[in-house]
N, C-alpha and C. Protein backbone atom coordinates (compact mmCIF):
# COMPACT_ATOMS: atom_id res chain seq x y z
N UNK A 1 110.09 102.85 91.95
CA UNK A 1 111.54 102.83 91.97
C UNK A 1 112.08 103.23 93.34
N UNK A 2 111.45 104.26 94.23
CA UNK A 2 111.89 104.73 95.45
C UNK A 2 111.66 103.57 96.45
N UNK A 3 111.13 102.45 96.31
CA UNK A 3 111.40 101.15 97.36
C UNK A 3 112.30 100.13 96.54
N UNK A 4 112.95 100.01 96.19
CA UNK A 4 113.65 98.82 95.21
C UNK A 4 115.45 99.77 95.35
N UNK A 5 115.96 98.78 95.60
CA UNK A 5 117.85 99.42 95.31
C UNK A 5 117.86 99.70 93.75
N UNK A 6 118.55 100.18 93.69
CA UNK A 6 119.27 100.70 92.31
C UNK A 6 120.57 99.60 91.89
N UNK A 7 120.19 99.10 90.69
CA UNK A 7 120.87 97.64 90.36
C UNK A 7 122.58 98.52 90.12
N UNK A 8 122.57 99.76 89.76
CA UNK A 8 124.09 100.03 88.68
C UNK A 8 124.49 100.70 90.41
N UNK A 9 125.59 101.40 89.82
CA UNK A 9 126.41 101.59 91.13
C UNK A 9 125.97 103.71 90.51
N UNK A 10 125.68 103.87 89.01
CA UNK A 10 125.27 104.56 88.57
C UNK A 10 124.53 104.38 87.42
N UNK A 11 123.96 105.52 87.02
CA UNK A 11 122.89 105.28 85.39
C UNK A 11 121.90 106.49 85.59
N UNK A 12 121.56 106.81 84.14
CA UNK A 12 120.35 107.57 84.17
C UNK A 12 119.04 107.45 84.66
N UNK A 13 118.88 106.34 84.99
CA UNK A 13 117.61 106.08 86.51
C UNK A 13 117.99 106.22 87.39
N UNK A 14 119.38 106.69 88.12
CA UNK A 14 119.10 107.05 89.31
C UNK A 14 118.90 108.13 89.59
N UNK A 15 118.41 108.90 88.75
CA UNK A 15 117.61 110.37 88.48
C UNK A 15 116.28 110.30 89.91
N UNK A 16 115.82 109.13 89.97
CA UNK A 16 114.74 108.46 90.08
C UNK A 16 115.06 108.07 91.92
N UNK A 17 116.14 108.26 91.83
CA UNK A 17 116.07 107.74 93.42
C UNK A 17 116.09 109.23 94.10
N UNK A 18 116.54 110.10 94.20
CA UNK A 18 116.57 112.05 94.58
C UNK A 18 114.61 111.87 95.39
N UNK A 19 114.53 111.74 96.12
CA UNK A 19 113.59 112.38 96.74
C UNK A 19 113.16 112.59 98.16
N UNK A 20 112.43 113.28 98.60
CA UNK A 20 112.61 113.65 100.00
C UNK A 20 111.33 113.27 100.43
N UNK A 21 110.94 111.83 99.92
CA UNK A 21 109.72 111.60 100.89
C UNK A 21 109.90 109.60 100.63
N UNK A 22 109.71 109.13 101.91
CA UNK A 22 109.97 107.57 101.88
C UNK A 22 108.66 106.65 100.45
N UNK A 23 109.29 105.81 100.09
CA UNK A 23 108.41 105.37 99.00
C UNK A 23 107.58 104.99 99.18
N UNK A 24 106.74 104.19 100.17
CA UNK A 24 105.40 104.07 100.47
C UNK A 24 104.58 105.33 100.21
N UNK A 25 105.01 106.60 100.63
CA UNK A 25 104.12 107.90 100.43
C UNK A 25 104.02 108.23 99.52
N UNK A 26 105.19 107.94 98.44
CA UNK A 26 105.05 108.52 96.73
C UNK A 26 104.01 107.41 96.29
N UNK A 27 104.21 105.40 96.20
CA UNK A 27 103.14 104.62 95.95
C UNK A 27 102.01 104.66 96.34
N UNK A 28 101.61 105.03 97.55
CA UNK A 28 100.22 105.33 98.62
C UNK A 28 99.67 106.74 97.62
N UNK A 29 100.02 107.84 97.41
CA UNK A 29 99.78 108.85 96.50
C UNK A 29 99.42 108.41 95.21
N UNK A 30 100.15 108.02 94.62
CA UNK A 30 99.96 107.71 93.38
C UNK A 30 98.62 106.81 93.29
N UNK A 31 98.64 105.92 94.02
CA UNK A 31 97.20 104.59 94.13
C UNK A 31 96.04 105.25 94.27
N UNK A 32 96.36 106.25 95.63
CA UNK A 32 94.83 106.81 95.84
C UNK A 32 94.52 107.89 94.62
N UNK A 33 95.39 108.74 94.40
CA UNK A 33 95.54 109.58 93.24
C UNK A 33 94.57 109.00 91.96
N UNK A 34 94.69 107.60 92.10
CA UNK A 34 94.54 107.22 90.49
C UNK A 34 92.65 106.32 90.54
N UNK A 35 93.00 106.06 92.26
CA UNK A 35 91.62 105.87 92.41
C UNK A 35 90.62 106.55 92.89
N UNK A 36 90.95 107.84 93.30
CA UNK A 36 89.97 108.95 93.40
C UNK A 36 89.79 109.30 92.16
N UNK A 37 90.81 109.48 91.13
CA UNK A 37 90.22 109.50 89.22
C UNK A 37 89.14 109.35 88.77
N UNK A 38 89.04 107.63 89.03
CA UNK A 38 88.42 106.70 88.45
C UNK A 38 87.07 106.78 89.03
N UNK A 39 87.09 106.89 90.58
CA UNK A 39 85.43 107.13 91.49
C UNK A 39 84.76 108.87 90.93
N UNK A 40 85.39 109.20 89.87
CA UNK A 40 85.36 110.73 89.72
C UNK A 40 84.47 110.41 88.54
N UNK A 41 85.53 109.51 88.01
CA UNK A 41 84.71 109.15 86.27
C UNK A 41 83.76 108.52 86.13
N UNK A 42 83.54 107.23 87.89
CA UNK A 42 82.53 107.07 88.05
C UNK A 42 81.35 107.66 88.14
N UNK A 43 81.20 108.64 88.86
CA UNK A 43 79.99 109.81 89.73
C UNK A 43 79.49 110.20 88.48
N UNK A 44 80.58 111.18 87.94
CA UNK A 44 80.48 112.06 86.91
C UNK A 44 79.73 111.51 85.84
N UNK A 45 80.12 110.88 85.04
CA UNK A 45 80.09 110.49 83.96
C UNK A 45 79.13 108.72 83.96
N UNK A 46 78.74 108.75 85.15
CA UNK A 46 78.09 107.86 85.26
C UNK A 46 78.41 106.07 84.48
N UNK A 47 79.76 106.07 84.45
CA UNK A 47 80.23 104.91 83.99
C UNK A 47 80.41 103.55 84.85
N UNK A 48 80.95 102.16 84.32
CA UNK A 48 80.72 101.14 85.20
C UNK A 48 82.32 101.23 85.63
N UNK A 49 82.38 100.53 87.16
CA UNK A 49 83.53 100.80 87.66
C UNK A 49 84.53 99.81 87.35
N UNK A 50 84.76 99.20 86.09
CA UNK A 50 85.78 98.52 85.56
C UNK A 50 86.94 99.20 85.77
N UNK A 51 86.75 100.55 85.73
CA UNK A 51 88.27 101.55 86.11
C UNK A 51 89.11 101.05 87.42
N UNK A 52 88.39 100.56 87.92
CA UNK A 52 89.14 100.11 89.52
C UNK A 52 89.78 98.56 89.14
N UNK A 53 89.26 97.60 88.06
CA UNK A 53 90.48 96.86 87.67
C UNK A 53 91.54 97.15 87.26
N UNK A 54 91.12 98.00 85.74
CA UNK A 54 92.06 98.47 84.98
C UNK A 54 93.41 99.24 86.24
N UNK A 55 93.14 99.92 86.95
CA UNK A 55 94.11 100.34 88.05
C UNK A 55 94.66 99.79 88.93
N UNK A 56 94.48 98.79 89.03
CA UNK A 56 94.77 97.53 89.81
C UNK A 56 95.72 96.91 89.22
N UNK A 57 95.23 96.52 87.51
CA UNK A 57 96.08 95.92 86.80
C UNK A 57 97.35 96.25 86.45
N UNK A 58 97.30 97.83 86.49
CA UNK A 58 98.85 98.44 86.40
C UNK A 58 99.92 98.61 87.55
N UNK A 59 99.05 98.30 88.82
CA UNK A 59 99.81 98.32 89.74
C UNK A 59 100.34 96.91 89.94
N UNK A 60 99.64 96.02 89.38
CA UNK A 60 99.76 94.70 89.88
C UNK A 60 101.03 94.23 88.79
N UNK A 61 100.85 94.49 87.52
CA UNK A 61 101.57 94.17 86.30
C UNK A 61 103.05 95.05 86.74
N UNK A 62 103.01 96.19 87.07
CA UNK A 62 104.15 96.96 87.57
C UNK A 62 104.95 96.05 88.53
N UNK A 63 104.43 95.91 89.48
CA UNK A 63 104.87 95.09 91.00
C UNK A 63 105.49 93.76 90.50
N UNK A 64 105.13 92.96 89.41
CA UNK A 64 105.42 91.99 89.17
C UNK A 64 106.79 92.45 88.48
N UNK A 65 106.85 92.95 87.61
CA UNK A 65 108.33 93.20 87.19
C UNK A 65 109.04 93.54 87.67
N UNK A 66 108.70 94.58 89.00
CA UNK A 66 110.04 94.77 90.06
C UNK A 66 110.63 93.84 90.98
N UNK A 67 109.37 92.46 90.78
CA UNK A 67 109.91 91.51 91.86
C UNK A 67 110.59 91.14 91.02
N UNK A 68 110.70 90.66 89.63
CA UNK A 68 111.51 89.51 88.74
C UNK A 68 112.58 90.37 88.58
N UNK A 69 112.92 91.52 88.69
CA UNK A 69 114.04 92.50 88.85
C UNK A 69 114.99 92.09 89.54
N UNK A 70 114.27 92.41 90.97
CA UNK A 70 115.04 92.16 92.18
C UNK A 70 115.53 91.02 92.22
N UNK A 71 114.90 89.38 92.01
CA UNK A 71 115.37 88.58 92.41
C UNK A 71 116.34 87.91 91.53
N UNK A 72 116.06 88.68 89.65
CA UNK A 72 116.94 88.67 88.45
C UNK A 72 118.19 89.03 88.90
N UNK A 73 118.28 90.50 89.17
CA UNK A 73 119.54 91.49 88.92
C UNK A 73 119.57 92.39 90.24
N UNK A 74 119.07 91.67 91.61
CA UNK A 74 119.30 92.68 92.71
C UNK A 74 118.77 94.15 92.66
N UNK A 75 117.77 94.55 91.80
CA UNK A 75 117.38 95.94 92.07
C UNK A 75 116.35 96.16 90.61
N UNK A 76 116.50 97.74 90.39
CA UNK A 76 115.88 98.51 89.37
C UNK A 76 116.91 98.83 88.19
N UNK A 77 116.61 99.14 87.03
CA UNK A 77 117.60 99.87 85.81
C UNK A 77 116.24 101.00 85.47
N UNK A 78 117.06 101.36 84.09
CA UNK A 78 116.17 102.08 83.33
C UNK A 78 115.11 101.26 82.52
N UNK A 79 115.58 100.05 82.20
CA UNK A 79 114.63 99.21 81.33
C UNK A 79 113.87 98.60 82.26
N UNK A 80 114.39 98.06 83.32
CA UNK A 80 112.89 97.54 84.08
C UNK A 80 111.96 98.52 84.56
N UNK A 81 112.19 100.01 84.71
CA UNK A 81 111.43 101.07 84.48
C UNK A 81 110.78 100.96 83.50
N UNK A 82 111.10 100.81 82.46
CA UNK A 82 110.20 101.02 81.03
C UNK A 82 109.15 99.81 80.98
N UNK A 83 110.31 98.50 81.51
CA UNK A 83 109.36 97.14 81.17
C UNK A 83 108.34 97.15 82.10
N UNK A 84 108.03 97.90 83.54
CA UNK A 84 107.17 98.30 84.18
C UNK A 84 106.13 99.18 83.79
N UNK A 85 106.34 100.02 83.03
CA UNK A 85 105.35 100.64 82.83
C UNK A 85 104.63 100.62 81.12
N UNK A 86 105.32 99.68 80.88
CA UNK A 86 104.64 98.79 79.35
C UNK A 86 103.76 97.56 79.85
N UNK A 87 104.15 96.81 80.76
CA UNK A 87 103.80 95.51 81.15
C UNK A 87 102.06 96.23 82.12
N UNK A 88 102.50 97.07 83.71
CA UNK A 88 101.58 97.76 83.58
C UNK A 88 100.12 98.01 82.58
N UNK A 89 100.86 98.90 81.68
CA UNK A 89 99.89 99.64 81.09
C UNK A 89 99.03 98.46 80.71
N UNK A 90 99.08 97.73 79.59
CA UNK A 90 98.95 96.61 79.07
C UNK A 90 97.93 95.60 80.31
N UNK A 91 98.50 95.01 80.68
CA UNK A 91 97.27 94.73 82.05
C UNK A 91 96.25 95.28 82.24
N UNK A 92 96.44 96.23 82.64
CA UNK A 92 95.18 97.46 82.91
C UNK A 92 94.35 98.05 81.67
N UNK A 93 94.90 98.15 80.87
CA UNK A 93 94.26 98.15 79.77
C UNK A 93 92.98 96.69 79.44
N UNK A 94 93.72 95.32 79.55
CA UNK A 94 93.38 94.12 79.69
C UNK A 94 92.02 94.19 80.50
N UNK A 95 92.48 94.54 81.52
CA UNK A 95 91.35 94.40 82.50
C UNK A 95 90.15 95.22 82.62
N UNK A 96 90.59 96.51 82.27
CA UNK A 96 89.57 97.57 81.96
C UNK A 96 88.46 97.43 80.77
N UNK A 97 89.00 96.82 79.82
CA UNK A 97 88.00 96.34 78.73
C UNK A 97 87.40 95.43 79.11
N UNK A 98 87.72 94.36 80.03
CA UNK A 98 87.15 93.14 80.08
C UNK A 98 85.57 93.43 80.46
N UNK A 99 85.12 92.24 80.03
CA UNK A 99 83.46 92.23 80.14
C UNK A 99 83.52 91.06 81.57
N UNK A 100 82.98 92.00 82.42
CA UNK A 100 82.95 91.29 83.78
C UNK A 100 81.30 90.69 84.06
């Protein structure tokens, strides 16, 4: 949400814009965040690294709804928040099970 305008002029997502660090550094965090996880669950637990789709898939499934956002309705709401991180999840989920 911190790289995308804010579609309302107000709303309860713009809770979501308040922060003191540019949005590449909150997305760059979050990515590596989620893929140092996964190389964790790898080592550890000695599992196959399907985790690195499945994480992929939520970023990728996410990204896609903020573009059809933007080029829909000029920005973010609260529901393309939600529809991001349903659409997300769902992907990654998709992909993480898959038999590669």
């Amino acid at each position: 949400a911190s790289l995308m305008p804010y579609a309302r002029t107000s709303g309860l997502a713009s809770a979501f814009l308040d922060s003191n660090k540019p949005g590449w550094v909150l997305v760059g965090m979050g990515g590596v965040g989620s893929l140092v996880l996964v190389l964790i669950g790898v080592v550890v637990a000695d599992a196959d690294a399907v985790g690195i789709f499945g994480v992929a898939g939520v970023g990728l499934g996410a990204f896609a709804v903020f573009q059809l956002a933007r080029r829909r309705i000029g920005g973010f709401t609260g529901d393309v928040l939600g529809a991001a991180g349903v659409v997300g999840e769902t992907l990654g989920l998709v992909l993480a099970t898959a038999r590669w």
